[in-house]
N, C-alpha and C. Protein backbone atom coordinates (compact mmCIF):
# COMPACT_ATOMS: atom_id res chain seq x y z
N UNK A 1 60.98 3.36 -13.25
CA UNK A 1 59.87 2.77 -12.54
C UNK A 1 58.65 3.65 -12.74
N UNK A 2 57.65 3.48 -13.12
CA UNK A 2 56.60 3.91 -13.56
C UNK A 2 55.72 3.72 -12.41
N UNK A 3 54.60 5.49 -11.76
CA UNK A 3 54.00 5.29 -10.91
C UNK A 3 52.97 4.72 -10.86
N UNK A 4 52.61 4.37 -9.34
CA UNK A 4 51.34 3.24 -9.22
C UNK A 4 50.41 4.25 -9.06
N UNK A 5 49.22 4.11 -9.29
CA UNK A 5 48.05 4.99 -8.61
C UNK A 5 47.66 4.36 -7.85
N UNK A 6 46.77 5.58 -7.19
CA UNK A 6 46.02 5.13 -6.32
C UNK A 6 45.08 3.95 -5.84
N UNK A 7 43.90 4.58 -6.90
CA UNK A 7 42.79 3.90 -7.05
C UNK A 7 42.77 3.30 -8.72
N UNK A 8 43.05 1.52 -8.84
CA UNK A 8 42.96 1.27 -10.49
C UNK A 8 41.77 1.59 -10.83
N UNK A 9 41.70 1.08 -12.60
CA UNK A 9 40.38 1.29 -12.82
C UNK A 9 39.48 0.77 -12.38
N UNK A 10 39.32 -0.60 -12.04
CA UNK A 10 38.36 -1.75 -11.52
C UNK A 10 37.99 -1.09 -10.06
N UNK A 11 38.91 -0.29 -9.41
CA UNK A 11 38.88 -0.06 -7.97
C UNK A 11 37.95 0.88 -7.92
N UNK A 12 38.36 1.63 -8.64
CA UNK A 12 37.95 3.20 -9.31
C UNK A 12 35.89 2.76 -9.19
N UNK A 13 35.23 1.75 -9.93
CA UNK A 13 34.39 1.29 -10.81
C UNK A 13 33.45 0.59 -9.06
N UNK A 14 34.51 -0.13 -8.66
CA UNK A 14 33.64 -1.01 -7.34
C UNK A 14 33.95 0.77 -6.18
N UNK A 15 34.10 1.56 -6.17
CA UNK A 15 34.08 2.08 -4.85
C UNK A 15 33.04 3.04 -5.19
N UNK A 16 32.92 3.78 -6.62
CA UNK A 16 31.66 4.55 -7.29
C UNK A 16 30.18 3.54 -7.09
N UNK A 17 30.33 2.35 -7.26
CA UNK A 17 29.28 1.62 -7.49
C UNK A 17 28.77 1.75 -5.53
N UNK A 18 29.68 1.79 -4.62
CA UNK A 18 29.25 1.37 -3.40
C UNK A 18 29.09 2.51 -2.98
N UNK A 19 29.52 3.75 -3.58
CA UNK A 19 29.20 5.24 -3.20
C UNK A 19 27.91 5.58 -3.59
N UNK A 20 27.46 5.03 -4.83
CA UNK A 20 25.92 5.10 -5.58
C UNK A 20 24.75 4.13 -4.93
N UNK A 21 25.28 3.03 -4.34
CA UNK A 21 24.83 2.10 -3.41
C UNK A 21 24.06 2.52 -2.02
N UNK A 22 25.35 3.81 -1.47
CA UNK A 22 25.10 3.95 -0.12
C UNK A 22 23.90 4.92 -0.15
N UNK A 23 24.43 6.25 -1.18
CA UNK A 23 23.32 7.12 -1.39
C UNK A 23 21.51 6.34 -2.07
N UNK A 24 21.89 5.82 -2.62
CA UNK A 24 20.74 4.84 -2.64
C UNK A 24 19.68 4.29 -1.62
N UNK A 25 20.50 4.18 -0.92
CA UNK A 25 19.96 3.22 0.27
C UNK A 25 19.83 4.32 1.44
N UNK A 26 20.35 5.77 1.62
CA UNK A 26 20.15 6.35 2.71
C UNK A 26 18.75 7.27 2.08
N UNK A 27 19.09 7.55 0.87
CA UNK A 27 17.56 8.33 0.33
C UNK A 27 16.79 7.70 0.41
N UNK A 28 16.22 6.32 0.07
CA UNK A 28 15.29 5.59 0.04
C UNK A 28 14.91 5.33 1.66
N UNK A 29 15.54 4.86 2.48
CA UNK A 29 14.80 5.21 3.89
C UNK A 29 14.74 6.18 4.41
N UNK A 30 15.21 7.25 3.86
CA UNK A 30 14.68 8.39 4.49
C UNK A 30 13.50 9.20 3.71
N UNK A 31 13.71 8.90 2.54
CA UNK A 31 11.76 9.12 1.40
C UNK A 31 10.96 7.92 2.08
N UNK A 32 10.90 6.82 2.35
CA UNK A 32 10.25 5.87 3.04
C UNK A 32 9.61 6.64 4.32
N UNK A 33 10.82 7.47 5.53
CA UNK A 33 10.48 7.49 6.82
C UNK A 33 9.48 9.05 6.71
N UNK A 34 9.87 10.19 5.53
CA UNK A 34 9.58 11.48 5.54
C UNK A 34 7.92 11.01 4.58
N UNK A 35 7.76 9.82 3.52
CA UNK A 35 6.67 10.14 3.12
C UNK A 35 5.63 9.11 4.38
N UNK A 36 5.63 8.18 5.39
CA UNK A 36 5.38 7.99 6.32
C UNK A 36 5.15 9.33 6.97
N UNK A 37 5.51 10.36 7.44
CA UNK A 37 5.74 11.21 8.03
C UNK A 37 4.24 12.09 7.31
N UNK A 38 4.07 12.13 6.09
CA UNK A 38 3.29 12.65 5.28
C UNK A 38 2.30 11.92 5.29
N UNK A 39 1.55 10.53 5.29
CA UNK A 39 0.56 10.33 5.11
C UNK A 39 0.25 10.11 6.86
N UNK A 40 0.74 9.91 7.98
CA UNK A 40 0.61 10.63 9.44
C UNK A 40 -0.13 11.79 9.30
N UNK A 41 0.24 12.83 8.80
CA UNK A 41 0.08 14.21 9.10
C UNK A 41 -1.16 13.97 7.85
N UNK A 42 -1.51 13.67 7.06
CA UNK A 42 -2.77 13.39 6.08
C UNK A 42 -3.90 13.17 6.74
N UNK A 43 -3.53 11.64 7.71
CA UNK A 43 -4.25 11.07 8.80
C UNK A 43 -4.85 11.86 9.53
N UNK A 44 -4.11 12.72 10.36
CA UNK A 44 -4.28 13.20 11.74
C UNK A 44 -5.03 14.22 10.91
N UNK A 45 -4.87 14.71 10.12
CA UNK A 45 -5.74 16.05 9.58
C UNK A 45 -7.04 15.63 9.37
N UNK A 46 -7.00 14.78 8.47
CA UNK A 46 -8.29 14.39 8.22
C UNK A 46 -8.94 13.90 9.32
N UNK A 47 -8.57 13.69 11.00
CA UNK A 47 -8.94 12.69 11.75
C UNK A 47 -9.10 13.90 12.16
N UNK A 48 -8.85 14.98 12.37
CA UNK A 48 -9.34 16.40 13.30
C UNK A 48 -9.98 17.71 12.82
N UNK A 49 -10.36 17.51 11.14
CA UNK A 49 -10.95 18.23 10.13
C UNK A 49 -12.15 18.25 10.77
N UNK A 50 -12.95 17.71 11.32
CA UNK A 50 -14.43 17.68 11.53
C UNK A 50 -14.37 17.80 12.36
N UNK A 51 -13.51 18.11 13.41
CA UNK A 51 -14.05 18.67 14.36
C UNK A 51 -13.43 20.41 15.19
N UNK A 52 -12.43 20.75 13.88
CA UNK A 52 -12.19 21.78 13.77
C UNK A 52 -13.33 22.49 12.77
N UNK A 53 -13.68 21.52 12.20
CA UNK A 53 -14.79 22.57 10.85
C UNK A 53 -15.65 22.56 11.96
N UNK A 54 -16.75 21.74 12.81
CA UNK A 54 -17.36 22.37 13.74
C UNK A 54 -17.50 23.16 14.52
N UNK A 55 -16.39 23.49 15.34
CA UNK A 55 -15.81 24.25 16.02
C UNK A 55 -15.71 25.76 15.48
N UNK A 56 -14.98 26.06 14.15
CA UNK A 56 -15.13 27.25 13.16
C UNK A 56 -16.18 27.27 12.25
N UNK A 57 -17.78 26.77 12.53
CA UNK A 57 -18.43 27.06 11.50
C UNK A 57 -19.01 28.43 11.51
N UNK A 58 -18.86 29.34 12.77
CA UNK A 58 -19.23 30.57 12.40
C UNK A 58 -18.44 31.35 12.02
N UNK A 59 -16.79 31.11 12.24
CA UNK A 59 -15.90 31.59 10.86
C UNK A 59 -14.71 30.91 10.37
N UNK A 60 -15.30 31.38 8.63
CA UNK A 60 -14.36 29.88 8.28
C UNK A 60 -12.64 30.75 7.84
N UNK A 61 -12.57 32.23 8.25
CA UNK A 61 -11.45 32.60 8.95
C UNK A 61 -10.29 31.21 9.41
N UNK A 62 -10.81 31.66 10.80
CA UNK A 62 -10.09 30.35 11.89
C UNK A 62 -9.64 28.74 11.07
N UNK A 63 -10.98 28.42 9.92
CA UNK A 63 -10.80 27.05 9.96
C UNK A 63 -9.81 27.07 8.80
N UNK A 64 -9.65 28.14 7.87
CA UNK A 64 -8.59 28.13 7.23
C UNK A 64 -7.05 28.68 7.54
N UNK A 65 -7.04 29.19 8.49
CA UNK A 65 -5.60 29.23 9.43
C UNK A 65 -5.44 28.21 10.32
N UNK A 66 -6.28 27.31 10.17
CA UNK A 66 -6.10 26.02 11.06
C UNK A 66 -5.81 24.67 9.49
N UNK A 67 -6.48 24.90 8.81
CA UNK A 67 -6.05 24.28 7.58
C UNK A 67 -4.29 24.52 7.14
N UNK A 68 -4.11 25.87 6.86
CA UNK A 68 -2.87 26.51 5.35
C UNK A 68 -1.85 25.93 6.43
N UNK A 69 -1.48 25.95 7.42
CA UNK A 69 -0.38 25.38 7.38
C UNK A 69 0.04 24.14 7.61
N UNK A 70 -1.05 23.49 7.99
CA UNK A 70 -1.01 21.61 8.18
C UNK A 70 -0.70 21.30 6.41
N UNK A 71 -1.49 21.95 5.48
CA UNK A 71 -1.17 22.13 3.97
C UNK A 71 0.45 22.17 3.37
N UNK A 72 0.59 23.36 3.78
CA UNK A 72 2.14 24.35 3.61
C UNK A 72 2.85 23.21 3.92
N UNK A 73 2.67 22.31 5.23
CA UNK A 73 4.09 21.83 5.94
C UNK A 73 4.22 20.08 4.89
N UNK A 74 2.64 19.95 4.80
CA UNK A 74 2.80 18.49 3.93
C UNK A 74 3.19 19.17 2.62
N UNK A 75 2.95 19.77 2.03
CA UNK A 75 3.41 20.35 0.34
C UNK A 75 4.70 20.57 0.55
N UNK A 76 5.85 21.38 1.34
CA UNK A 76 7.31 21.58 1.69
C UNK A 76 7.49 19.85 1.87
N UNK A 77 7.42 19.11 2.98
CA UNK A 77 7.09 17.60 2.74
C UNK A 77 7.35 17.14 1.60
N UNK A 78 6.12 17.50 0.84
CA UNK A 78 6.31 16.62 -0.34
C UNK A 78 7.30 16.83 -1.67
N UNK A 79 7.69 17.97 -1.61
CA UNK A 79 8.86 18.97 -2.18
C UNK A 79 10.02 18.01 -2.26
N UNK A 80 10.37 18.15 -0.99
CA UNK A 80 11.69 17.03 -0.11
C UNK A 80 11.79 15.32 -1.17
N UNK A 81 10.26 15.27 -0.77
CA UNK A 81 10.24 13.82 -0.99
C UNK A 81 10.15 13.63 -2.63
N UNK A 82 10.06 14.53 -3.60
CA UNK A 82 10.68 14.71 -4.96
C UNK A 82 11.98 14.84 -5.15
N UNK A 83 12.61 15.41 -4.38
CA UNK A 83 13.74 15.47 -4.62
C UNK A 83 14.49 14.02 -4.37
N UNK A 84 14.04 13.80 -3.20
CA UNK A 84 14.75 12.10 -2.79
C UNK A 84 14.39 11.21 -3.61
N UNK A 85 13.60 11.42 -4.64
CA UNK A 85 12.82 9.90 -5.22
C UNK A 85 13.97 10.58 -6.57
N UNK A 86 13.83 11.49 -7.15
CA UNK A 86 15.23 11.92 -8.27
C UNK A 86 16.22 11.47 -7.86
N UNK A 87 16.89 11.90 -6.39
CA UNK A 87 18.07 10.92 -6.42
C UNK A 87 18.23 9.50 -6.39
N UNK A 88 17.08 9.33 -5.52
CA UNK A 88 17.06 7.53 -5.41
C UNK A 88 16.91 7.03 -7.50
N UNK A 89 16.11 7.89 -8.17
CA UNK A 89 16.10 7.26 -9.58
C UNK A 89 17.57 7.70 -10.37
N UNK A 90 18.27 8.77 -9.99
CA UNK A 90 19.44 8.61 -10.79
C UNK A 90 20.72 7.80 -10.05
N UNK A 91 20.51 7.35 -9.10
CA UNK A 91 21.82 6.58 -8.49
C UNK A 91 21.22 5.64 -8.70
N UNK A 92 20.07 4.81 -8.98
CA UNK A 92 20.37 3.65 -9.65
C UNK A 92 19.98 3.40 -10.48
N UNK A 93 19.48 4.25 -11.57
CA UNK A 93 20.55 4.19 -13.21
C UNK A 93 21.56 3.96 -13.03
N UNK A 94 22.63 4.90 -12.32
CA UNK A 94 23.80 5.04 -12.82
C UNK A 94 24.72 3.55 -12.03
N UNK A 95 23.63 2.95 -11.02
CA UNK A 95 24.50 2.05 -10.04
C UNK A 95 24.12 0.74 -10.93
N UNK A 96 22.86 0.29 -11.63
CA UNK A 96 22.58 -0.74 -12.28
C UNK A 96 23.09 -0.76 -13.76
N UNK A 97 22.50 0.64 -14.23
CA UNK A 97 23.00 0.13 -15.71
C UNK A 97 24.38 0.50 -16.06
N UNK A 98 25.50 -0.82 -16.16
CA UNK A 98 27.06 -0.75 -16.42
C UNK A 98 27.13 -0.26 -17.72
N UNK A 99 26.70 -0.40 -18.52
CA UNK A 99 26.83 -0.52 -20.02
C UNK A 99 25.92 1.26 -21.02
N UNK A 100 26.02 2.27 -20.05
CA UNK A 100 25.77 3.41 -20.33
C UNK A 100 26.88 4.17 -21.39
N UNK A 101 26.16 4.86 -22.28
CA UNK A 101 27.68 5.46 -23.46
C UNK A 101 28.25 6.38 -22.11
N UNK A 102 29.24 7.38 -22.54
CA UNK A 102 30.01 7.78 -21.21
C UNK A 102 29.21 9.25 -21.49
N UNK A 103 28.39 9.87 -22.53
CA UNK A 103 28.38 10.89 -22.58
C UNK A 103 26.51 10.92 -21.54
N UNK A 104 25.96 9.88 -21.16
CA UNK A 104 24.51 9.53 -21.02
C UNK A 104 25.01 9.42 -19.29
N UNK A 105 26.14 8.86 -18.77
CA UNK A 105 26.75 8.46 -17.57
C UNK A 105 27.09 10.36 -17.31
N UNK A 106 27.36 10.56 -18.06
CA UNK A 106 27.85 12.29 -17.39
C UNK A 106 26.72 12.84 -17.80
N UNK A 107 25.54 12.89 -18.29
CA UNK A 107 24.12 13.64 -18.09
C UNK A 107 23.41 13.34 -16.92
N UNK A 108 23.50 11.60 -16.90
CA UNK A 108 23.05 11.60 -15.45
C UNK A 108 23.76 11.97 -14.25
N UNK A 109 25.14 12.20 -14.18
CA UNK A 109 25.99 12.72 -13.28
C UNK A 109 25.76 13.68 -13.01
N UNK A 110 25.58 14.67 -13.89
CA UNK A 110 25.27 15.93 -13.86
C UNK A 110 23.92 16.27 -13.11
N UNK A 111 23.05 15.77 -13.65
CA UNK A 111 21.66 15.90 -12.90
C UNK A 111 21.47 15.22 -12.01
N UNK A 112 22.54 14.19 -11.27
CA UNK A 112 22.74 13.89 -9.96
C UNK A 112 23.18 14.63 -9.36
N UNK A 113 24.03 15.91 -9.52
CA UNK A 113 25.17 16.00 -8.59
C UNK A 113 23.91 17.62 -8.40
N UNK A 114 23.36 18.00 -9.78
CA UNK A 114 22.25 19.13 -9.15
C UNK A 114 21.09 19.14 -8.31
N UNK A 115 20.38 17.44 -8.62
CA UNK A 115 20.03 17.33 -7.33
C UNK A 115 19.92 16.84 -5.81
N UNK A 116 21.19 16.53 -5.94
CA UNK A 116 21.59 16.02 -4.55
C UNK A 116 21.76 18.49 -3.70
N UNK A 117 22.14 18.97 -4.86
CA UNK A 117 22.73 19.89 -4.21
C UNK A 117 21.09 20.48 -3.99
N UNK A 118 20.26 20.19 -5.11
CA UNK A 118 19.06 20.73 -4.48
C UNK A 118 18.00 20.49 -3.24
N UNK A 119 18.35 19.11 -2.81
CA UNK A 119 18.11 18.38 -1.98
C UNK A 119 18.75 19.48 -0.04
N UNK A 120 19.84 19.29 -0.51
CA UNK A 120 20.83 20.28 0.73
C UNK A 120 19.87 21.49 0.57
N UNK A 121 19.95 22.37 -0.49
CA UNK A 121 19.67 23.69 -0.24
C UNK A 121 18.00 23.64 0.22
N UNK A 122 17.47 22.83 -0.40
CA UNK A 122 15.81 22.61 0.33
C UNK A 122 15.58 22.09 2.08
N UNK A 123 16.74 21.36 2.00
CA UNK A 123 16.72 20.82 3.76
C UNK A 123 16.93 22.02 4.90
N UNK A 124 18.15 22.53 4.10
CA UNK A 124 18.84 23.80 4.52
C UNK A 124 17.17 24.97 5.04
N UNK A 125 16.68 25.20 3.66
CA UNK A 125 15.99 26.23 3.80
C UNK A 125 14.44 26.09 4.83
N UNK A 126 13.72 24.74 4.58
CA UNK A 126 13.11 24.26 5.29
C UNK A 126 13.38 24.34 7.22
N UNK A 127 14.56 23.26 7.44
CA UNK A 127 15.28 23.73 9.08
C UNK A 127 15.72 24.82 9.41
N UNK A 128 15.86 25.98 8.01
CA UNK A 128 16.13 27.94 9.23
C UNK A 128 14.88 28.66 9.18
N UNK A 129 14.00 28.25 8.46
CA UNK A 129 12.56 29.28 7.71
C UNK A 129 11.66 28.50 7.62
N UNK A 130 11.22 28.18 6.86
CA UNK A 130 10.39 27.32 6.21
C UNK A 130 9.05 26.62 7.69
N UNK A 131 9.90 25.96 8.53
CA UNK A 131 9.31 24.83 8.84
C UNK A 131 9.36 26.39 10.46
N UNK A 132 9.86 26.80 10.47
CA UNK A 132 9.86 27.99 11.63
C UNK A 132 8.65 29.05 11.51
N UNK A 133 8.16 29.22 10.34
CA UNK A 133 7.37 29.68 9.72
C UNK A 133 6.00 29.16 9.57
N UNK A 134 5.79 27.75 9.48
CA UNK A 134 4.74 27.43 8.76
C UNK A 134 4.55 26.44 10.59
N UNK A 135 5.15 25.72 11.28
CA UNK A 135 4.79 25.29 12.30
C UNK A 135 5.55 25.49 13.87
N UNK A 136 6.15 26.63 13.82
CA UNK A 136 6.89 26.97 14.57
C UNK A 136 8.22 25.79 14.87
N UNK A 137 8.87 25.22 13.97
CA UNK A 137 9.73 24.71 13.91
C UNK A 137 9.68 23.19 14.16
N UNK A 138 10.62 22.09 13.47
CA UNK A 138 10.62 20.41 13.76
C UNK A 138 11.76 20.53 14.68
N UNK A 139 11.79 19.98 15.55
CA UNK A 139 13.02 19.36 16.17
C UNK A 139 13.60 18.06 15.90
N UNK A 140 14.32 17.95 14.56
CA UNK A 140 15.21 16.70 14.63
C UNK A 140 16.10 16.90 15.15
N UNK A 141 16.60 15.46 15.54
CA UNK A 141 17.61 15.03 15.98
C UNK A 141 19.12 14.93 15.31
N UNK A 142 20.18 15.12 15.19
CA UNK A 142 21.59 15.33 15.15
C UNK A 142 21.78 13.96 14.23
N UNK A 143 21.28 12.91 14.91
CA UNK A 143 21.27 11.94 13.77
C UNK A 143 20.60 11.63 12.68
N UNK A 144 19.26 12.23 12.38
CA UNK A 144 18.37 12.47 11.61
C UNK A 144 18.55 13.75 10.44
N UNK A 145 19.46 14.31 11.18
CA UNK A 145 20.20 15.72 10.33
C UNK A 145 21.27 15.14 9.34
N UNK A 146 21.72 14.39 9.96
CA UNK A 146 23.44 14.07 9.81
C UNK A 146 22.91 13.06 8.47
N UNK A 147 22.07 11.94 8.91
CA UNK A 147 21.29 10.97 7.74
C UNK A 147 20.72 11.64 6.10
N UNK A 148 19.88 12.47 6.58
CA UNK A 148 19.54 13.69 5.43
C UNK A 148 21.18 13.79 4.77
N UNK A 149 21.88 14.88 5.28
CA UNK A 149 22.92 15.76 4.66
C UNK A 149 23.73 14.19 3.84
N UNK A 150 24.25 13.46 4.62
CA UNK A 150 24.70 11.95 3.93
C UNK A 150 24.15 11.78 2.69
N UNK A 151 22.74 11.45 3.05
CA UNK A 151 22.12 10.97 1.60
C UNK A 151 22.36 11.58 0.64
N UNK A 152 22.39 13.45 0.75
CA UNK A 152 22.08 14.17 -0.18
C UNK A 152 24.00 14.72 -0.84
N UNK A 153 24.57 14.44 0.46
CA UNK A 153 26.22 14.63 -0.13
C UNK A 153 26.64 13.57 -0.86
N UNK A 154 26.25 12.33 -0.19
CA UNK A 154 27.11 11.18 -1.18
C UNK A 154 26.26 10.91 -3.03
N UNK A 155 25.06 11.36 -2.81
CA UNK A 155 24.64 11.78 -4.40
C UNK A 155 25.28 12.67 -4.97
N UNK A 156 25.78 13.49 -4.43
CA UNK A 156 26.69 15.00 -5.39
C UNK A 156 27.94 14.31 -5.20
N UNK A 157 28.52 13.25 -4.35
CA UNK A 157 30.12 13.09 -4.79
C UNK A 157 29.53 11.70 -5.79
N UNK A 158 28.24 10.71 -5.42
CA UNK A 158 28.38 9.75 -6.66
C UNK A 158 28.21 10.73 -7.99
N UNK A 159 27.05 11.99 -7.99
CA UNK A 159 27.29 12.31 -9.41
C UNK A 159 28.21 12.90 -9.92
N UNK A 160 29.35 13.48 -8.93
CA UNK A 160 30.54 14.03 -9.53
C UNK A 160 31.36 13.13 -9.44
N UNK A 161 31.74 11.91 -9.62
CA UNK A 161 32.30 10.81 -9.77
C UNK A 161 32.08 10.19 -11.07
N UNK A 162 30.37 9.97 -11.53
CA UNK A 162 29.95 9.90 -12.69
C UNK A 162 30.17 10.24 -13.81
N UNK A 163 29.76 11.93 -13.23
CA UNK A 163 29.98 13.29 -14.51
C UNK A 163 32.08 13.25 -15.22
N UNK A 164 32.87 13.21 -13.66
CA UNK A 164 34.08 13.81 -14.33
C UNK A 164 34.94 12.30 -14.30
N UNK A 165 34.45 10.89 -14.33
CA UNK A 165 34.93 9.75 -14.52
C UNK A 165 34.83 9.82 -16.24
């Protein structure tokens, strides 16, 4: 009697596709909700620039320590939101186009699965330093944490699914 596996190939093919699916769909609303988040903080700057430059016109000291880190926190921002738009573009390559040679399916695997991990280590570094540093810290929420780390894990298991399929 010859063993069954687990997962067939076809199975194998629809559960990668819905793993590349999910990460898809959690990066993209969360680059949606974080670059929202960015043109807010664009807004509000520009909506309180003039009347902080008034305020510091006898030194423009003050008005540039009132500037660098409203700067710092949208540029870290926008960091993030490169990274999410790479994963959102290699999970769906790899989720639309079926008909990839296998050696083009494991390049993009590969450079999925590095930046999903770059994604973590930037979130990571941002929520202990970064964002403690530049605005005395964000307070997200547990579910807003948990959403991030998702997006950015199920890209490193779709691209290591990719890469060693």
């Amino acid at each position: 009697m010859g063993q069954k596996n687990i997962i067939q190939g076809g199975e194998f093919i629809m559960l990668l596709f819905l793993i590349q699916l999910a990460a898809l769909v959690i990066n993209t609303v969360t680059a949606v909700f974080a670059g929202g988040a960015v043109f807010i903080g664009l807004i509000f700057m520009l909506i309180g620039l003039p009347q902080a430059a008034s305020g510091f016109r006898t030194n423009s000291r003050e008005l540039l320590r009132f500037l660098l880190p409203v700067i710092a926190t949208l540029l870290v921002i926008g960091v993030f939101l490169v990274l999410m738009y790479t994963n959102v573009k290699l999970n769906g390559r790899l989720a639309i186009s079926r008909s990839l040679p296998s050696g083009t399916r494991q390049s993009i695997g590969q450079w999925l699965m590095l930046s999903g991990i770059a994604e973590l280590l930037w979130f990571w570094l941002c929520q202990q330093w970064l964002f403690k540093l530049l605005i005395d810290g964000i307070d997200l929420e547990r579910k807003h944490i948990l959403i991030i780390w998702a997006g950015a894990g199920l890209s490193i298991v779709a691209g290591a699914a990719a890469y060693f399929a």
